[in-house]
Each structure stands twice: as C-alpha cells, then as structure tokens.
PDB file of N, CA and C in Angstrom:
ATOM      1  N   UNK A   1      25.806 -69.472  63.482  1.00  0.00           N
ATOM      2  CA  UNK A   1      25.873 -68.401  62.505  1.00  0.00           C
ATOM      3  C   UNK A   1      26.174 -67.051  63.141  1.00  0.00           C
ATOM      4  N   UNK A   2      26.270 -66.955  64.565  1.00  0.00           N
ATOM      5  CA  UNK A   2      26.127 -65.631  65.245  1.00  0.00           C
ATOM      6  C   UNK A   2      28.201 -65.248  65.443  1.00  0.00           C
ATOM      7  N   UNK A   3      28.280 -66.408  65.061  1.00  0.00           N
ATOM      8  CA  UNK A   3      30.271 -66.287  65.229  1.00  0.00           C
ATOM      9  C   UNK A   3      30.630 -66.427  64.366  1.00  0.00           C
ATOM     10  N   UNK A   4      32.078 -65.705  64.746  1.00  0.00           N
ATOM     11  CA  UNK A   4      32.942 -65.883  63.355  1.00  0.00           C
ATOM     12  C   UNK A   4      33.982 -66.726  63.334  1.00  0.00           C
ATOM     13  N   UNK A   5      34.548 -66.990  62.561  1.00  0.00           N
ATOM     14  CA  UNK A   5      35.387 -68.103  61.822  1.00  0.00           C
ATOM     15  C   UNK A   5      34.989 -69.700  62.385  1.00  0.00           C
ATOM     16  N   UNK A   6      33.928 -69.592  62.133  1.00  0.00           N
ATOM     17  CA  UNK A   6      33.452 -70.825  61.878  1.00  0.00           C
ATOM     18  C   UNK A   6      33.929 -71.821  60.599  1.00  0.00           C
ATOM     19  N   UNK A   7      33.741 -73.177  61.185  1.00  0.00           N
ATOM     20  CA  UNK A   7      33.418 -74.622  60.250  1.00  0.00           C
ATOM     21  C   UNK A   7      32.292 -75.329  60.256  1.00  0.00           C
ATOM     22  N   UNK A   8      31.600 -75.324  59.141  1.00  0.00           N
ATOM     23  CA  UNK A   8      30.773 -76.263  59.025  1.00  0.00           C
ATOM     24  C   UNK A   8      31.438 -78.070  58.355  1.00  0.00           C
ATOM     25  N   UNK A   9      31.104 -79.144  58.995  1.00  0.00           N
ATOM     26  CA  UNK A   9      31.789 -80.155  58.345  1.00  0.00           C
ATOM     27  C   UNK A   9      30.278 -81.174  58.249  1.00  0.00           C
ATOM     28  N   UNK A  10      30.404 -81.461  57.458  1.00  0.00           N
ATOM     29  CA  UNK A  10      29.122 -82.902  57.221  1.00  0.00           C
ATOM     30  C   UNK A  10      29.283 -84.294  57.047  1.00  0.00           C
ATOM     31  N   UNK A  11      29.915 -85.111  57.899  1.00  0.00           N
ATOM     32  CA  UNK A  11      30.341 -86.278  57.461  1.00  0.00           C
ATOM     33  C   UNK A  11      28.766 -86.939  57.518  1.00  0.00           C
ATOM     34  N   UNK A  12      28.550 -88.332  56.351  1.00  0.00           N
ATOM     35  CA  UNK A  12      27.057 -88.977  56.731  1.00  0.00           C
ATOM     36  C   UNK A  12      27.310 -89.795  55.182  1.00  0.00           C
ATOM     37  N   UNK A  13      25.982 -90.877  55.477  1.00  0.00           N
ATOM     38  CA  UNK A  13      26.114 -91.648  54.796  1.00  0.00           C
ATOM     39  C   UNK A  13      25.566 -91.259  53.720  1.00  0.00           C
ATOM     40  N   UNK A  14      25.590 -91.572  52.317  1.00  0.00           N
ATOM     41  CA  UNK A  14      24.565 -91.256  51.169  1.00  0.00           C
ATOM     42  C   UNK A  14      23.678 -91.267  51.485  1.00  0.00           C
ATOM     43  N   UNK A  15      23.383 -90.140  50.808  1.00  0.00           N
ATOM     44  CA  UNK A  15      21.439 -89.649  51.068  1.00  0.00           C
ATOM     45  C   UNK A  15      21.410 -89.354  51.916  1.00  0.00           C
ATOM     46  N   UNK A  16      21.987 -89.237  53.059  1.00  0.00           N
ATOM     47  CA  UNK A  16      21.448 -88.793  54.074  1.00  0.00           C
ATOM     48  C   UNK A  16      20.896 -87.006  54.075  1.00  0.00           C
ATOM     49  N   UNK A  17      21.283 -86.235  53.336  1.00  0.00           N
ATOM     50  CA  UNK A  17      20.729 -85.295  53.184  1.00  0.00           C
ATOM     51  C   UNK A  17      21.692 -84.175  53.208  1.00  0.00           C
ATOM     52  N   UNK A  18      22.993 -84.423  53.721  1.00  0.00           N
ATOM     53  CA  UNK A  18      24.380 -83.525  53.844  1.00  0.00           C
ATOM     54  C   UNK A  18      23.919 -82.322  52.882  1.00  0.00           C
ATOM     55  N   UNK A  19      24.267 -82.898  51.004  1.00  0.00           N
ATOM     56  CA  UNK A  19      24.220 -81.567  50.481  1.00  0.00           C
ATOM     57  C   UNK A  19      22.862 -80.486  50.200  1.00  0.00           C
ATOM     58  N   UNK A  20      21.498 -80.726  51.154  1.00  0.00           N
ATOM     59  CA  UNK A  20      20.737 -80.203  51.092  1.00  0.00           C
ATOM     60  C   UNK A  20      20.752 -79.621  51.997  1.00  0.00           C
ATOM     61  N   UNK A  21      20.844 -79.813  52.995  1.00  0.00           N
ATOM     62  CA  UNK A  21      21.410 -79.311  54.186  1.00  0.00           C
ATOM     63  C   UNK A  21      22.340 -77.813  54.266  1.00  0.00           C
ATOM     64  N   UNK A  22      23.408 -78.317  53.530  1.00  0.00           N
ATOM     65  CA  UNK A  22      24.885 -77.527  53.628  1.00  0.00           C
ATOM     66  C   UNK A  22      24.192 -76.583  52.664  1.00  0.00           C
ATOM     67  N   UNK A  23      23.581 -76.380  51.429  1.00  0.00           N
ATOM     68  CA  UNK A  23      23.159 -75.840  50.247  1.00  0.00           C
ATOM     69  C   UNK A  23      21.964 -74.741  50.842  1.00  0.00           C
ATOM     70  N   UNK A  24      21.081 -75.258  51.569  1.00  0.00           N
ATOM     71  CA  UNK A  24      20.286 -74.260  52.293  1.00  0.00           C
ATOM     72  C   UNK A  24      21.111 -73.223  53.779  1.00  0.00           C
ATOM     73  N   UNK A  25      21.930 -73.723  54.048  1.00  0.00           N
ATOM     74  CA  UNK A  25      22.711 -73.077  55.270  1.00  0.00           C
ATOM     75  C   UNK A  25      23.586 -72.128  54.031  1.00  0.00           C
ATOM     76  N   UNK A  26      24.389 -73.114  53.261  1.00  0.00           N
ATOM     77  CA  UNK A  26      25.086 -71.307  51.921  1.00  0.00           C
ATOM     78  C   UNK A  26      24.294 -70.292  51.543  1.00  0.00           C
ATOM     79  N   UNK A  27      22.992 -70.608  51.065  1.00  0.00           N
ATOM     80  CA  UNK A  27      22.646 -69.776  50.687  1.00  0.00           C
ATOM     81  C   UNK A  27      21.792 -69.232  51.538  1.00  0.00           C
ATOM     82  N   UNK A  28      21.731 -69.570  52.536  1.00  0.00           N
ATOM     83  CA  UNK A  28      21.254 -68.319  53.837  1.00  0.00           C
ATOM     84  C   UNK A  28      22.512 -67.560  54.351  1.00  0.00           C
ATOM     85  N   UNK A  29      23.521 -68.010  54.485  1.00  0.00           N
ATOM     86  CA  UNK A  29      24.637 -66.808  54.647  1.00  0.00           C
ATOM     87  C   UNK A  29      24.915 -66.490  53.466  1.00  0.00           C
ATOM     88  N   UNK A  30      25.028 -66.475  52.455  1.00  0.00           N
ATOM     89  CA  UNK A  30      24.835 -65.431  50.711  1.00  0.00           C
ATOM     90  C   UNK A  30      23.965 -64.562  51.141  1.00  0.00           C
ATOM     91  N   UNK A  31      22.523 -64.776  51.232  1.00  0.00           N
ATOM     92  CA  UNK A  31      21.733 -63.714  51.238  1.00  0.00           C
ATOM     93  C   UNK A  31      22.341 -63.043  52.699  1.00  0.00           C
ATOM     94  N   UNK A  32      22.441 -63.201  53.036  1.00  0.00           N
ATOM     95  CA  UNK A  32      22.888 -62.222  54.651  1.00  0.00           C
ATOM     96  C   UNK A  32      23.954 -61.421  55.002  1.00  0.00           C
ATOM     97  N   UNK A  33      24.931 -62.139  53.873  1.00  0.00           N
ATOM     98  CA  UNK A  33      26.084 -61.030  54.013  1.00  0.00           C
ATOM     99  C   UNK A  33      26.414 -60.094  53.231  1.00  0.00           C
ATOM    100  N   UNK A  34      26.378 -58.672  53.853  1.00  0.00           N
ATOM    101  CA  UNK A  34      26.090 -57.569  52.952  1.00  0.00           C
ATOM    102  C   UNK A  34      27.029 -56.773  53.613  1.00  0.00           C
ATOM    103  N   UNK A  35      28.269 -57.443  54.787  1.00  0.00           N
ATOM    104  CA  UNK A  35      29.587 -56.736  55.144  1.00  0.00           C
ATOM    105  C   UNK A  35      30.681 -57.316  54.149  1.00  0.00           C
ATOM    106  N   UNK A  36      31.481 -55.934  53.228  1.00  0.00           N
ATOM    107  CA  UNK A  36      32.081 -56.606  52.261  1.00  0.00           C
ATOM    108  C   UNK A  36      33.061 -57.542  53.306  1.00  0.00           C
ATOM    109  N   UNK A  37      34.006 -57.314  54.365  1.00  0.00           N
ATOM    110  CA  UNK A  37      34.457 -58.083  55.115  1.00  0.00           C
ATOM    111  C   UNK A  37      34.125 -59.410  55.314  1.00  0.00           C
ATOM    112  N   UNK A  38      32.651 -60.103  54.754  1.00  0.00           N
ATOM    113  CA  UNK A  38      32.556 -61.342  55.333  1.00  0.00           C
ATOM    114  C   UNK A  38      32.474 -61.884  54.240  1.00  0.00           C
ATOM    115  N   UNK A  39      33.309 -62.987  54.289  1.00  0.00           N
ATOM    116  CA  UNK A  39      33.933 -64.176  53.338  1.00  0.00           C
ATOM    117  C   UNK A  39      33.092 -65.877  53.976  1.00  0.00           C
ATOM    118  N   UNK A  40      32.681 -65.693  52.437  1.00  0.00           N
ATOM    119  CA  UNK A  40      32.135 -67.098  52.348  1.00  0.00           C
ATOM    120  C   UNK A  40      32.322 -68.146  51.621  1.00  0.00           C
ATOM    121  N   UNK A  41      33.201 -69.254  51.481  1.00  0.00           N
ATOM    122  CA  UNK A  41      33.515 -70.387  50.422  1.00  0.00           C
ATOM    123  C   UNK A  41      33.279 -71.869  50.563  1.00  0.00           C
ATOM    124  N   UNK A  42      32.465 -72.308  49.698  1.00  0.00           N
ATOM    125  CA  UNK A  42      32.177 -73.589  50.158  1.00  0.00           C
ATOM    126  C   UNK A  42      32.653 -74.577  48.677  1.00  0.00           C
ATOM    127  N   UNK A  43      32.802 -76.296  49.744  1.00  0.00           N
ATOM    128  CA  UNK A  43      33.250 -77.203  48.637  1.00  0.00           C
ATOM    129  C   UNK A  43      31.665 -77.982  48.718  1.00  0.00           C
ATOM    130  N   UNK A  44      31.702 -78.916  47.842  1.00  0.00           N
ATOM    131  CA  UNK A  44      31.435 -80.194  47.900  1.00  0.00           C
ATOM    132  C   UNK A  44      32.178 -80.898  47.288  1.00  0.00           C
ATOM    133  N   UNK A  45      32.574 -81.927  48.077  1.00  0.00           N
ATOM    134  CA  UNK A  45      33.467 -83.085  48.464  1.00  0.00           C
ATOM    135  C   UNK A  45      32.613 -84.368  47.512  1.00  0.00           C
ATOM    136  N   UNK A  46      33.477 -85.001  46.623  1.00  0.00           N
ATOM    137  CA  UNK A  46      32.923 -86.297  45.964  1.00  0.00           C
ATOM    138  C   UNK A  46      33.906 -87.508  46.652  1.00  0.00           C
ATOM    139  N   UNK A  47      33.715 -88.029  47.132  1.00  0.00           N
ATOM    140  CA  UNK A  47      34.833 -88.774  48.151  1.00  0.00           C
ATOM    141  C   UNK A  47      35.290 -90.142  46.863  1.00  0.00           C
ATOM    142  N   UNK A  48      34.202 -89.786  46.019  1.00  0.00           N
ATOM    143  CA  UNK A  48      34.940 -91.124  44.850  1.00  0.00           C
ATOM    144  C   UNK A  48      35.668 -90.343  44.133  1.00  0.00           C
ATOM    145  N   UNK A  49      35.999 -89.074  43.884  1.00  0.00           N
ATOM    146  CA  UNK A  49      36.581 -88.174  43.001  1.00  0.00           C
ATOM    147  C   UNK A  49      37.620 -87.642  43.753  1.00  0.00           C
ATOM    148  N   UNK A  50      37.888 -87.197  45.510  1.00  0.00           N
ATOM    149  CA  UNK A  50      38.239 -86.672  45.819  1.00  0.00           C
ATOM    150  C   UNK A  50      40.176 -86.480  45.560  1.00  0.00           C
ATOM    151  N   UNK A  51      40.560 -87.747  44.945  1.00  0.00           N
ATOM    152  CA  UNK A  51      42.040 -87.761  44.588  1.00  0.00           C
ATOM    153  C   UNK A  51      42.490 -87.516  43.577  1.00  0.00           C
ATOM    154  N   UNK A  52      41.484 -86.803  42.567  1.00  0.00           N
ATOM    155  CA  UNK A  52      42.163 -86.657  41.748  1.00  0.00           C
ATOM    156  C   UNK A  52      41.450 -84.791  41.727  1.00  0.00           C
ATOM    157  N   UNK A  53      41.412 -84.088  42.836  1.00  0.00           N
ATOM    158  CA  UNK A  53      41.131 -82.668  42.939  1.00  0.00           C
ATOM    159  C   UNK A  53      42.412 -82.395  43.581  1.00  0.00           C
ATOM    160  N   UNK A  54      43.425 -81.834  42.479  1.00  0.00           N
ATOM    161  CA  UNK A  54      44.770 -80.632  43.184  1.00  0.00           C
ATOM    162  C   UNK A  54      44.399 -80.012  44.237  1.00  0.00           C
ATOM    163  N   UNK A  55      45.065 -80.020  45.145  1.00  0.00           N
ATOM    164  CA  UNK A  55      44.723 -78.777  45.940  1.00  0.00           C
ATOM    165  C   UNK A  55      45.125 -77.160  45.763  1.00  0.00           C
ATOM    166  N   UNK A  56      45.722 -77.232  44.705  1.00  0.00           N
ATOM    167  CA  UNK A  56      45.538 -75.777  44.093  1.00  0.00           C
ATOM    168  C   UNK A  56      44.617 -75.204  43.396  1.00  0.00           C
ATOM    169  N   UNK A  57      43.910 -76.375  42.827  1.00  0.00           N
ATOM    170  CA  UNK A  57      42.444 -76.012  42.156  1.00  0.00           C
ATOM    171  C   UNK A  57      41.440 -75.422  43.287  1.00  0.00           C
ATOM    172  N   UNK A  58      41.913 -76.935  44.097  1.00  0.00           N
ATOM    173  CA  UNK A  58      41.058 -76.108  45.550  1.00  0.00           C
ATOM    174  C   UNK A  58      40.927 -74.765  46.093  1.00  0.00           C
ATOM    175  N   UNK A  59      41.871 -74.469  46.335  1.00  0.00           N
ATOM    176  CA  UNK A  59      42.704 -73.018  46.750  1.00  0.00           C
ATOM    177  C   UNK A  59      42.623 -72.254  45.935  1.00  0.00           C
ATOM    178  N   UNK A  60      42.455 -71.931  44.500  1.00  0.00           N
ATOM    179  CA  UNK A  60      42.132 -71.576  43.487  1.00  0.00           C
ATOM    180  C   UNK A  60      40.487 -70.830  43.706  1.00  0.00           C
ATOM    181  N   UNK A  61      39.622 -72.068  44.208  1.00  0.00           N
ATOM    182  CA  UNK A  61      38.595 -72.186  43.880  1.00  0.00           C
ATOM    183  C   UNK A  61      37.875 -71.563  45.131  1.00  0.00           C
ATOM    184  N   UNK A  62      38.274 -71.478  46.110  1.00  0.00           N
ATOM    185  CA  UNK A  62      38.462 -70.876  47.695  1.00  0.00           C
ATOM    186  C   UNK A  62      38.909 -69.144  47.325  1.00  0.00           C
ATOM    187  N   UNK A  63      40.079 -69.346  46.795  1.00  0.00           N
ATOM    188  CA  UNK A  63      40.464 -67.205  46.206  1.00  0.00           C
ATOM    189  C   UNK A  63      39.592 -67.054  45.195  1.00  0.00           C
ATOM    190  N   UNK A  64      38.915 -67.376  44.166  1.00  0.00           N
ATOM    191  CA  UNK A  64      37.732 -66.921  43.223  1.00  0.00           C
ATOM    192  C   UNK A  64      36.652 -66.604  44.388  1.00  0.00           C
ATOM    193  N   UNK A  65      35.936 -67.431  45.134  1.00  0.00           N
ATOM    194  CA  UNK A  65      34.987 -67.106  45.913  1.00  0.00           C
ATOM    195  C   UNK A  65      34.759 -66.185  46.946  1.00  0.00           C
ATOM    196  N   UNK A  66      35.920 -66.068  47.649  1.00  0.00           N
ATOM    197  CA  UNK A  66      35.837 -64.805  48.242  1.00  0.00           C
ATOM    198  C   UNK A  66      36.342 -63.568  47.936  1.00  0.00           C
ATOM    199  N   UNK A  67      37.349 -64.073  46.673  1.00  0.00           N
ATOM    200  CA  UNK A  67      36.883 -62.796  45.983  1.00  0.00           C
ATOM    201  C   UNK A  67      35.839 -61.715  45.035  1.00  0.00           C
ATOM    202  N   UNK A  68      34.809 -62.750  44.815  1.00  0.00           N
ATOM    203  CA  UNK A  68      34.213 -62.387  43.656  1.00  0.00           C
ATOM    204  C   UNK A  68      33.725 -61.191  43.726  1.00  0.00           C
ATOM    205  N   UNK A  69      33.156 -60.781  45.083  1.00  0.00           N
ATOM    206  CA  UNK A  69      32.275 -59.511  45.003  1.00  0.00           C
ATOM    207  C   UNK A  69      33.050 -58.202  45.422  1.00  0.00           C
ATOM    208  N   UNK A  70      34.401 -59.124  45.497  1.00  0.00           N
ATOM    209  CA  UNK A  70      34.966 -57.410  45.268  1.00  0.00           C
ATOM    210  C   UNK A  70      35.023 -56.306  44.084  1.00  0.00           C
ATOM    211  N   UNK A  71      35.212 -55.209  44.501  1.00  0.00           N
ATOM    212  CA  UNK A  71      35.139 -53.943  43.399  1.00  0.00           C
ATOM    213  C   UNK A  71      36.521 -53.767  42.806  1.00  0.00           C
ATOM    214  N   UNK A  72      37.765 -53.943  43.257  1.00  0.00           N
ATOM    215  CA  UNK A  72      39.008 -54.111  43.255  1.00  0.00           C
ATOM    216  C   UNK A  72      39.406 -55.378  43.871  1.00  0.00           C
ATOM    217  N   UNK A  73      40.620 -55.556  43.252  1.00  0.00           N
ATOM    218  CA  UNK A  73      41.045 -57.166  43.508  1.00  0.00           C
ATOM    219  C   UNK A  73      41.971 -56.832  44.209  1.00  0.00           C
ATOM    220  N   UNK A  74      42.474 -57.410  45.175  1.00  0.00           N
ATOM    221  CA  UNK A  74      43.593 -56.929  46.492  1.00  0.00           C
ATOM    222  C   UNK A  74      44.613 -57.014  46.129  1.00  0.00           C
ATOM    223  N   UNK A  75      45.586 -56.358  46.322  1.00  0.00           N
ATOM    224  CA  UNK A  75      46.904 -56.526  45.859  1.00  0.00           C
ATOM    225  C   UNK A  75      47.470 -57.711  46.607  1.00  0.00           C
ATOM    226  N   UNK A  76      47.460 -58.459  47.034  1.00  0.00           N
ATOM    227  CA  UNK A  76      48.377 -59.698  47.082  1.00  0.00           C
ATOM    228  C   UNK A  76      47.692 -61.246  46.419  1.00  0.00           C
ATOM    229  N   UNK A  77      46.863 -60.823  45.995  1.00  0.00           N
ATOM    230  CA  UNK A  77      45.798 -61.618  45.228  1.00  0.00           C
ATOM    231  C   UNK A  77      46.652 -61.525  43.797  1.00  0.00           C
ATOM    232  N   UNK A  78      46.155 -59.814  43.333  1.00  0.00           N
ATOM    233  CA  UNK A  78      46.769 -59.341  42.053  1.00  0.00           C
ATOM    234  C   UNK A  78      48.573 -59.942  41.967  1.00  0.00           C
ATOM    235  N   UNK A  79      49.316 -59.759  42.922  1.00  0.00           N
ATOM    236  CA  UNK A  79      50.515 -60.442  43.079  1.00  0.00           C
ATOM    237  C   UNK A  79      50.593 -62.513  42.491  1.00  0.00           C
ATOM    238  N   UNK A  80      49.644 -62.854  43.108  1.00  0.00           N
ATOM    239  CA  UNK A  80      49.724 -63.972  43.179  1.00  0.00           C
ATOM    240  C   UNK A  80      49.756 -64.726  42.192  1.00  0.00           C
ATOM    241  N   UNK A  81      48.631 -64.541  41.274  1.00  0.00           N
ATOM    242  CA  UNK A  81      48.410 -64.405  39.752  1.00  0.00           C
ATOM    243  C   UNK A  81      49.342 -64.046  38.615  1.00  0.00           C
ATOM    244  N   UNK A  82      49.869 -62.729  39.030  1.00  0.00           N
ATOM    245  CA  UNK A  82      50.780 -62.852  38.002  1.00  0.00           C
ATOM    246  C   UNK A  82      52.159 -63.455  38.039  1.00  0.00           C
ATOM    247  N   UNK A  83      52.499 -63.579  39.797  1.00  0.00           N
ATOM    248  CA  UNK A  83      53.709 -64.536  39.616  1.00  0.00           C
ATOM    249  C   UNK A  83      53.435 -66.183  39.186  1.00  0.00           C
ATOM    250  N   UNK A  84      52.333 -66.486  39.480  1.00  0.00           N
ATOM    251  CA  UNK A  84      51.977 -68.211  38.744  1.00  0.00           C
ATOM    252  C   UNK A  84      51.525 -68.035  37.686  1.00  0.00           C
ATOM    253  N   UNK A  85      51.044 -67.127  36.984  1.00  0.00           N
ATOM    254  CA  UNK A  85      50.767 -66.965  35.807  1.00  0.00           C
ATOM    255  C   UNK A  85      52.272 -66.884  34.688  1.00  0.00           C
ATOM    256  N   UNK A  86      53.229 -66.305  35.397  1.00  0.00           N
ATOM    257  CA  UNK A  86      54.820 -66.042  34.641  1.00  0.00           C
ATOM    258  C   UNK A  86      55.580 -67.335  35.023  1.00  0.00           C
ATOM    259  N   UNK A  87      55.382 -68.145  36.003  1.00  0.00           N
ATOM    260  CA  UNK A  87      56.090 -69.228  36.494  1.00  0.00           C
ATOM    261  C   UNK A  87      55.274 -70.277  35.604  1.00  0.00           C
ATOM    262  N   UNK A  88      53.966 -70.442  34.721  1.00  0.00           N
ATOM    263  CA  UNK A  88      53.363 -71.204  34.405  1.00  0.00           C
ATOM    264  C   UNK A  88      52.725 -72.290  35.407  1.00  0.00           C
ATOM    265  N   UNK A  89      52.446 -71.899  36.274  1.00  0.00           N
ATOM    266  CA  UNK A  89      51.969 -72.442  37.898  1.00  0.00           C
ATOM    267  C   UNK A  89      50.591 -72.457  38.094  1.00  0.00           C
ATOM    268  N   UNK A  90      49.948 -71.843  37.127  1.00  0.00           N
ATOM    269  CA  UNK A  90      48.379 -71.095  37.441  1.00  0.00           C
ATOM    270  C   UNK A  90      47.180 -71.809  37.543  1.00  0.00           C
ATOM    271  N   UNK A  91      46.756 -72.281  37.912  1.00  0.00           N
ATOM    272  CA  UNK A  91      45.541 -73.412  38.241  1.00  0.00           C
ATOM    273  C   UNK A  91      44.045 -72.695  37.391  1.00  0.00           C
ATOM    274  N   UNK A  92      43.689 -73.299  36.656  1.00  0.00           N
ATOM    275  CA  UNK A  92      42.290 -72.885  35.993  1.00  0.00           C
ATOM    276  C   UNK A  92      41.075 -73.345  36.930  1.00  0.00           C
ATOM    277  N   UNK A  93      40.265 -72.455  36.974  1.00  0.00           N
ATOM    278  CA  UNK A  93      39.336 -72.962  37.376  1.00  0.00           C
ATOM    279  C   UNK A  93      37.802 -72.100  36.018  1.00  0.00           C
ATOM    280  N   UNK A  94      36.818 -72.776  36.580  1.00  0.00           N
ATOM    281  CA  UNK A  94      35.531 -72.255  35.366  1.00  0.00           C
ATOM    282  C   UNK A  94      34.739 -71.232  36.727  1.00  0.00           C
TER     283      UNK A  94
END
C-alpha cells in the first residue's frame, strides 16, 4: 500500500475468502485517500459470468470510478462521451 501503481490480483478457490479479503483492503484505501490524484477502481470477477461482460462496460465502469469524486469532469473524459454518445457507441453502466 506504501507504492504506487500497484495490482492487487486474487486467484483461489471458492470460499476461500478472495472477496473478503479484496473488500476490506478497498475499503481501507477509500478511507485513506484524500489526494484528489489517487485513483482507485476495483472489479469483481464472476468467472461463470465473465464472457458475457463487454469490455467497454468494463472500461466504462473503471472511468465512472475514478472519476466519481471529481468536482469537474476532465476534458478528455467530457470528449469521450460525447463522441460515443453521437456515434451511438456509449456503454451504460448503473
């Protein structure tokens, strides 16, 4: 946690405890990061589901998260959106 651009990866068998694990390590870097600079996005992976997740949803779902706590939305973000939004390209996410 003391470096940056880190990966966390969890491969393991069911149950073994992965998303309790990974879920207490997020939300100890949530509470900790209070430099708007530091970006945090996490998945969980359903490996019986995993083929039918676009990877633009993904990516989608990766730019919502580190963007959320911004005050202004970045201009190449703001770019991005409205050209897939006019191309009909735009990936929903909730």
């Amino acid at each position: 946690m003391d470096n940056t651009n880190q990966t966390l990866f969890c491969p393991g068998i069911p149950g073994a405890g992965k998303t309790v694990i990974v879920s207490m390590i997020v939300d100890s870097l949530l509470s900790k990061a209070s430099q708007p600079q530091a970006g945090i996005a996490f998945f969980y992976f359903d490996t019986y589901i995993f083929h039918k997740q676009p990877i633009d949803t993904l990516l989608m779902f990766t730019l919502k998260q580190l963007t959320k706590g911004f005050s202004v939305i970045p201009n190449d973000v703001e770019y991005l959106y409205h050209e897939n939004r006019a191309k009909g390209t735009l990936a929903t996410i909730e």
